[in-house]
Protein backbone atom coordinates (compact mmCIF):
# COMPACT_ATOMS: atom_id res chain seq x y z
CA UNK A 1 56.93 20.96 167.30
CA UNK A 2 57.54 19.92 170.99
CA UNK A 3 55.19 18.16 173.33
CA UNK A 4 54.68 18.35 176.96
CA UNK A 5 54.97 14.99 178.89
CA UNK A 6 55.70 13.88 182.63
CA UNK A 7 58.14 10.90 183.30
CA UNK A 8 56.64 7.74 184.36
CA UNK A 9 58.02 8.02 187.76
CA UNK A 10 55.64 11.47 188.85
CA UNK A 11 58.49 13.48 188.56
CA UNK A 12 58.85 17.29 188.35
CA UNK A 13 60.62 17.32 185.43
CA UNK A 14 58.53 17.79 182.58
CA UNK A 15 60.00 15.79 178.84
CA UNK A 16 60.02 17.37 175.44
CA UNK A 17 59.50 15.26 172.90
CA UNK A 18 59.69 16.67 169.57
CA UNK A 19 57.76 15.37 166.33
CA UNK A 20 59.96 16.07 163.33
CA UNK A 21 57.67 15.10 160.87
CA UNK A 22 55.00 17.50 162.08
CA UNK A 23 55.09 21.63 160.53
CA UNK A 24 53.49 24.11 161.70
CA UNK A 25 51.34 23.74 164.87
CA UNK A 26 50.05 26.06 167.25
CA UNK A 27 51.92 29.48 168.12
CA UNK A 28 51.55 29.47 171.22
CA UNK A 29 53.35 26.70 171.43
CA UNK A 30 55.58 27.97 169.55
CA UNK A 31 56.62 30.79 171.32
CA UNK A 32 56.70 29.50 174.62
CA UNK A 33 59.56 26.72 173.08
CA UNK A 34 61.24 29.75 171.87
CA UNK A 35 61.14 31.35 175.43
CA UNK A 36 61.88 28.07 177.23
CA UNK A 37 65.32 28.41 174.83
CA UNK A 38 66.04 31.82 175.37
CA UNK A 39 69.41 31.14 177.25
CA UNK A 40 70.71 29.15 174.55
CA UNK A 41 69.74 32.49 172.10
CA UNK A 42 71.85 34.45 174.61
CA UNK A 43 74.56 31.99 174.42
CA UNK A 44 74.45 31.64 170.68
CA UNK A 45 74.99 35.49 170.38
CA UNK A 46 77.71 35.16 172.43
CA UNK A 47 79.44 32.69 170.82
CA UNK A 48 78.68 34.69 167.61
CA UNK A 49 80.61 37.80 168.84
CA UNK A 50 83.44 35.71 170.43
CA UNK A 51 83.94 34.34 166.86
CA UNK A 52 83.60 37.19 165.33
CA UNK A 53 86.75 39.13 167.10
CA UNK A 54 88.38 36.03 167.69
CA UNK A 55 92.23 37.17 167.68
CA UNK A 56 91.34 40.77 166.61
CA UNK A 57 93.98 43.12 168.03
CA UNK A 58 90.61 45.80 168.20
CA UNK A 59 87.77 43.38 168.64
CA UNK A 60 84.39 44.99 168.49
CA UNK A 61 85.98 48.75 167.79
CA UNK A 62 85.80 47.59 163.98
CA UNK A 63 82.33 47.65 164.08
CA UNK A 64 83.20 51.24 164.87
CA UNK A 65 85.84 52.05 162.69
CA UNK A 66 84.50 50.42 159.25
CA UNK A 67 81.66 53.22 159.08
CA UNK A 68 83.87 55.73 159.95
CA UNK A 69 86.55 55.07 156.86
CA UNK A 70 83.81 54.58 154.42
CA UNK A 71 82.55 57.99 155.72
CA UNK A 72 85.41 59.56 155.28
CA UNK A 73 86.27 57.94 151.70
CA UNK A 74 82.49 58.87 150.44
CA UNK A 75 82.94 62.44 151.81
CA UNK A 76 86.23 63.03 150.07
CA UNK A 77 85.09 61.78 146.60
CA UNK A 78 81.74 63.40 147.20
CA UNK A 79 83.13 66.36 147.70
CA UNK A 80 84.71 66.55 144.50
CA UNK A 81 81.95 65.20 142.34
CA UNK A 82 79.14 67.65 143.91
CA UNK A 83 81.45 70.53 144.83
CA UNK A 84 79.49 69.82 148.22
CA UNK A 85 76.16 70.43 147.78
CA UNK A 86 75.08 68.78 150.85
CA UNK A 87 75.27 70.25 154.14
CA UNK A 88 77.53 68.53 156.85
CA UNK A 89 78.18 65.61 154.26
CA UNK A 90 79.66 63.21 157.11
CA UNK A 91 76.59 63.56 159.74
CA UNK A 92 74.33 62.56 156.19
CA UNK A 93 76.59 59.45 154.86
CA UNK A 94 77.32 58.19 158.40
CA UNK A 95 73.10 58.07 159.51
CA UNK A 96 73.09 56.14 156.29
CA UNK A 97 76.50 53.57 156.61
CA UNK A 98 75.81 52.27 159.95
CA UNK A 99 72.17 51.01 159.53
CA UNK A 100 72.60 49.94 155.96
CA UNK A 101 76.26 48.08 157.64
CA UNK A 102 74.20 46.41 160.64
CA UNK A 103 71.38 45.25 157.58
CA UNK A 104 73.74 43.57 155.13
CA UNK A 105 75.87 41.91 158.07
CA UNK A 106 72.95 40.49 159.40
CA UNK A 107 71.77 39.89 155.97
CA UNK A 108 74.61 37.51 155.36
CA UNK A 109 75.30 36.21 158.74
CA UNK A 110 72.07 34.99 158.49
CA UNK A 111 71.75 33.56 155.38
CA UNK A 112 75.09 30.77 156.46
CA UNK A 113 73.42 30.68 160.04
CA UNK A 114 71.68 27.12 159.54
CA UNK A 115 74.25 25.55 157.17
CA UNK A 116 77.25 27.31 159.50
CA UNK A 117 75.86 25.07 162.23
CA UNK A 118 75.45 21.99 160.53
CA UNK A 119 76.71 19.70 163.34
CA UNK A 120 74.62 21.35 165.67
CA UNK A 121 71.37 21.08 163.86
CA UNK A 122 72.41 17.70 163.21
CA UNK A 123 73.45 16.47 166.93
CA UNK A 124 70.75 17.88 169.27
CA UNK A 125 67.30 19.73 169.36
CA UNK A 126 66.64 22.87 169.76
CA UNK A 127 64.56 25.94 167.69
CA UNK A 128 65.86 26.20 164.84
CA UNK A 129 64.88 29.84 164.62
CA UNK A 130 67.44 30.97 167.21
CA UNK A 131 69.83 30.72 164.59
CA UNK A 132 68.54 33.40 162.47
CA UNK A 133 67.81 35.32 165.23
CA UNK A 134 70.97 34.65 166.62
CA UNK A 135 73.01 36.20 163.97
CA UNK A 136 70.81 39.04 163.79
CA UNK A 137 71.22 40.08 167.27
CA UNK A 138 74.83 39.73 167.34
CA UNK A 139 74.43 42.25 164.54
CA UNK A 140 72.72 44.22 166.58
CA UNK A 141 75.40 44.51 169.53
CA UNK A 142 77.60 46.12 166.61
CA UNK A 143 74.59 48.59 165.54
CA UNK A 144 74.73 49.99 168.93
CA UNK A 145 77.88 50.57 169.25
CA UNK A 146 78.14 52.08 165.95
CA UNK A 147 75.15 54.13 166.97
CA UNK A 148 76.93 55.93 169.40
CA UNK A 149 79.78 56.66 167.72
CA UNK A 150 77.17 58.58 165.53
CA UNK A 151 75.62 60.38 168.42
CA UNK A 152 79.03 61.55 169.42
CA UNK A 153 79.47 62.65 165.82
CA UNK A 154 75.73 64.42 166.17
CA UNK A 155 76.91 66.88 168.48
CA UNK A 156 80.54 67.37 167.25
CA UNK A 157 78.84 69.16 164.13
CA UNK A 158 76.31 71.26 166.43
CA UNK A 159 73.21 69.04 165.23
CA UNK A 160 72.97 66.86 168.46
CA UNK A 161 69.76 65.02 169.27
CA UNK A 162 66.27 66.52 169.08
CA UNK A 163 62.87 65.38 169.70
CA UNK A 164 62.53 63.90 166.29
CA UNK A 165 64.75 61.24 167.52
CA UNK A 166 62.46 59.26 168.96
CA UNK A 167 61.06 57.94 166.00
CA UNK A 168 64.25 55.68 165.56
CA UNK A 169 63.43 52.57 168.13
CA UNK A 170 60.48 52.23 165.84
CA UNK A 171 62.64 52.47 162.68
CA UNK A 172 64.98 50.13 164.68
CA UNK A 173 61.95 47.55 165.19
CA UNK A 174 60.61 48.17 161.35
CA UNK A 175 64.26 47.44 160.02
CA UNK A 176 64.49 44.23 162.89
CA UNK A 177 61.38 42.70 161.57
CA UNK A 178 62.67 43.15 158.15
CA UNK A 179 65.78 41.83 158.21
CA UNK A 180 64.51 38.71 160.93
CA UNK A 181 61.86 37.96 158.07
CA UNK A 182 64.89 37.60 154.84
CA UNK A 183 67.44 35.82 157.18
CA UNK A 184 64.74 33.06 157.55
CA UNK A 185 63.74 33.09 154.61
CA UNK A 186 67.08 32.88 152.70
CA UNK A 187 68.70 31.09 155.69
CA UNK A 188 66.54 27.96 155.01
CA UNK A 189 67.00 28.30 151.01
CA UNK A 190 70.53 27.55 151.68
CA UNK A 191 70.43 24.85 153.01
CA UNK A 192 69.01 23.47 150.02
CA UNK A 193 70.78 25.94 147.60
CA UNK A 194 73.90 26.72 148.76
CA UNK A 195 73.82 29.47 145.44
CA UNK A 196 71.95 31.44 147.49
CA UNK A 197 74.91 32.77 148.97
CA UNK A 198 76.69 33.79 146.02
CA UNK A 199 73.74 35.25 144.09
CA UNK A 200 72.93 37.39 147.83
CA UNK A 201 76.35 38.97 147.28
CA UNK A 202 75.98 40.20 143.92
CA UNK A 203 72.55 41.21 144.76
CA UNK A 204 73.34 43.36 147.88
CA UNK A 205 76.20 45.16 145.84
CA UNK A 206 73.34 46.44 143.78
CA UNK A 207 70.97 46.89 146.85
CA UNK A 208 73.47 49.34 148.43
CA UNK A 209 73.88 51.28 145.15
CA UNK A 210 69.64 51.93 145.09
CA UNK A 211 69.50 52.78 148.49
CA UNK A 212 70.39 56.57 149.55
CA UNK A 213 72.76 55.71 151.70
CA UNK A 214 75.53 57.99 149.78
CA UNK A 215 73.10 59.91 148.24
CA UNK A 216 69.61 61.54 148.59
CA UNK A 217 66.85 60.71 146.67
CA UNK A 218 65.94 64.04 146.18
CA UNK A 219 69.21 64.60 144.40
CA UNK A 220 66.77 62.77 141.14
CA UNK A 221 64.30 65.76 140.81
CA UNK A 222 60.93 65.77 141.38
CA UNK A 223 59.91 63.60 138.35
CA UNK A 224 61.58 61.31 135.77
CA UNK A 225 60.36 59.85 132.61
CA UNK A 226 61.65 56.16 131.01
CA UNK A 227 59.82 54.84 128.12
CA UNK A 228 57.31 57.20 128.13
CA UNK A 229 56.37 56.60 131.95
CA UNK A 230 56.87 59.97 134.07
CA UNK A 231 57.12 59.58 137.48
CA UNK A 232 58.45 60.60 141.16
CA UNK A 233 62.01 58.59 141.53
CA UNK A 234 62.11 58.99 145.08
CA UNK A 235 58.76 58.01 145.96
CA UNK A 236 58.83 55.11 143.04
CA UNK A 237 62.14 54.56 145.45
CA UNK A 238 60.98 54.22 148.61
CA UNK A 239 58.07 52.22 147.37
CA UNK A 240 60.02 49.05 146.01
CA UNK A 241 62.63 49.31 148.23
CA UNK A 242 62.18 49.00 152.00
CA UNK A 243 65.48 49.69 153.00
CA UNK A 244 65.51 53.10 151.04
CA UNK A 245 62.25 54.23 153.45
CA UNK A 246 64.43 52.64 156.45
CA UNK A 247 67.87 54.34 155.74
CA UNK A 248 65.34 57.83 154.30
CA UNK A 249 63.99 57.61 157.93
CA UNK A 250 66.91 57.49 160.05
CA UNK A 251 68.27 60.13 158.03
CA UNK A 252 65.21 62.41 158.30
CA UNK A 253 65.09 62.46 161.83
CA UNK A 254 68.68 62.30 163.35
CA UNK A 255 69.80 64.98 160.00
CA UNK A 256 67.17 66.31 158.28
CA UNK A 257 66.03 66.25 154.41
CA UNK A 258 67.88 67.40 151.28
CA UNK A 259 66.08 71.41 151.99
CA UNK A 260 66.00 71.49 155.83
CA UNK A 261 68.47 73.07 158.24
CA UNK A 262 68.42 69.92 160.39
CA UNK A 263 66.28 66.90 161.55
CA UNK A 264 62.67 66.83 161.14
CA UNK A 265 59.70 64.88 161.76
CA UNK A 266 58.96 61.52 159.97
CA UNK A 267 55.71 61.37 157.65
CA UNK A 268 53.54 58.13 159.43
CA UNK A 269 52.85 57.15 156.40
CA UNK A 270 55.92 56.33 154.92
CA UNK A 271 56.85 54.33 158.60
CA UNK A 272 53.24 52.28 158.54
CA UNK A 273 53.71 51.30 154.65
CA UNK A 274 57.43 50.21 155.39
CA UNK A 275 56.37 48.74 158.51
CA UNK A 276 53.53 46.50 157.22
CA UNK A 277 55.76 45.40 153.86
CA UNK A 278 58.37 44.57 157.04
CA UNK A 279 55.58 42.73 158.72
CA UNK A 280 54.58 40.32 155.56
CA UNK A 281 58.39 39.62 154.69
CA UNK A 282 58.47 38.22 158.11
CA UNK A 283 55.15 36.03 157.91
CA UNK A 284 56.77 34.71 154.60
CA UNK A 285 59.82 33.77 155.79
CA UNK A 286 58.89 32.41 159.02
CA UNK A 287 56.37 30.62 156.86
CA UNK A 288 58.93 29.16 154.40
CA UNK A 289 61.31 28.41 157.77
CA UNK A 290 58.72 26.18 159.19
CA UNK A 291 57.86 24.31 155.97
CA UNK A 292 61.25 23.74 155.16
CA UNK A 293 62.64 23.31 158.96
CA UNK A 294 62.11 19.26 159.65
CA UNK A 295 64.39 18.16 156.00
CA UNK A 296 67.41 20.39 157.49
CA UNK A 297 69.02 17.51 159.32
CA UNK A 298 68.72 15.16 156.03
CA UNK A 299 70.07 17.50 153.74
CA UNK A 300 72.98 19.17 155.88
């Protein structure tokens, strides 16, 4: 944490002197350190993207054309498999891709964010929760640019945009509060595990094969019974799996369900249970961040 001083000579200037030993601390504090360093978050997502495309003949147009590809490769074999059964099968696996794509890239670019800026963390002050943050938003720059791809995509199949539509800047927030809460958490495990990383990549593989984003829940039935337990898969889904509500909820209102003709509306209480699980994944991981935040310079 950061305190306010004035130099000895009555200056204007005010001197931050940070206390390394100290955790945790007053938020407001906090977050006005974290808006005094907003330009260097700006610059940091930046940097990010330059990186990113660095000697790319396309640049940022693969952020476009990876969920396009996998669209068309899940359509074709879908196709085949379930003699298509789904309605407008690209529109349903592309609302999927591209928020499940923007959630595992910032999932990993997180996770290295601290440990990828080792010299940095160990050179200078600054918040150390712009790095996190940093990688998420440069994430984000992708997701929007994916996004409209999509909306083009929307109207090329006659399903355009309707009024139900509005509900995704709050999806958009649910599934940014989300992912912000895991890339500190696991972002500041790694620097003391660096396993993290490996066991995150076997772990998402099997994260993107429970969440509908190829698939719809309701494809399970309306009730399933394992060792002698009968219950609802997709609402057992949605339940322990945040993303599955997230990805269920873009596709809801931008497509529609699995028996609809097109988008409909959102049930609120699918969004405020998602929402508040988002909400406490943050808390932790911010939590864990702060706690772990002044040994980063000793071990990196």
């Amino acid at each position: 944490m950061t305190s306010e001083t004035r130099p000895p000579s009555g200056g204007d200037t005010p001197v931050y002197i940070y206390n390394a030993d100290q955790r945790g601390g007053d938020w407001r504090l906090k977050l006005r350190e974290l808006r005094q360093y907003r330009y260097l978050l700006r610059n940091l997502v930046v940097r990010d993207l330059k990186a990113r495309y660095k000697n790319s003949v396309l640049g940022i147009l693969w952020s476009i054309l990876n969920p396009l590809f996998l669209m068309g490769v899940f359509t074709v074999l879908f196709s085949v498999m379930a003699n298509g059964q789904i309605r407008q099968y690209p529109i349903f696996v592309l609302t999927g891709l591209i928020p499940w794509n923007f959630f595992s890239g910032a999932l990993v670019s997180g996770t290295v964010s601290v440990t990828g800026n080792s010299a940095l963390v160990k050179k200078v002050y600054f918040p150390r929760e712009l790095l996190p943050a940093s990688a998420l938003l440069s994430n984000l720059v992708n997701f929007f640019f994916a996004f409209l791809v999509l909306i083009v995509f929307l109207y090329v199949f006659g399903i355009g945009l309707t009024v139900h539509a509005l509900w995704v800047p709050v999806l958009l927030l649910t599934q940014l509060i989300f992912t912000l809460g895991l890339c500190l958490l696991l972002g500041s495990l790694t620097v003391f595990y660096r396993d993290v990383l490996m066991i995150l990549e076997v772990v998402t593989l099997a994260w993107f094969f429970l969440t509908p984003v190829f698939y719809s829940l309701e494809m399970f039935g309306n009730s399933a019974t394992i060792l002698g337990i009968t219950f609802v898969p997709a609402q057992v889904m949605r339940w322990l799996n945040p993303m599955a509500s997230i990805i269920d909820g873009y596709r809801t209102v931008l497509w529609g369900t699995y028996g609809s003709n097109g988008p409909v509306g959102m049930n609120p209480a699918y969004l405020v249970r998602t929402f508040v699980t988002a909400v406490i994944v943050l808390i932790v991981g911010y939590t864990v961040f702060t706690r772990l935040n002044p040994l980063f310079g000793e071990k990196l």
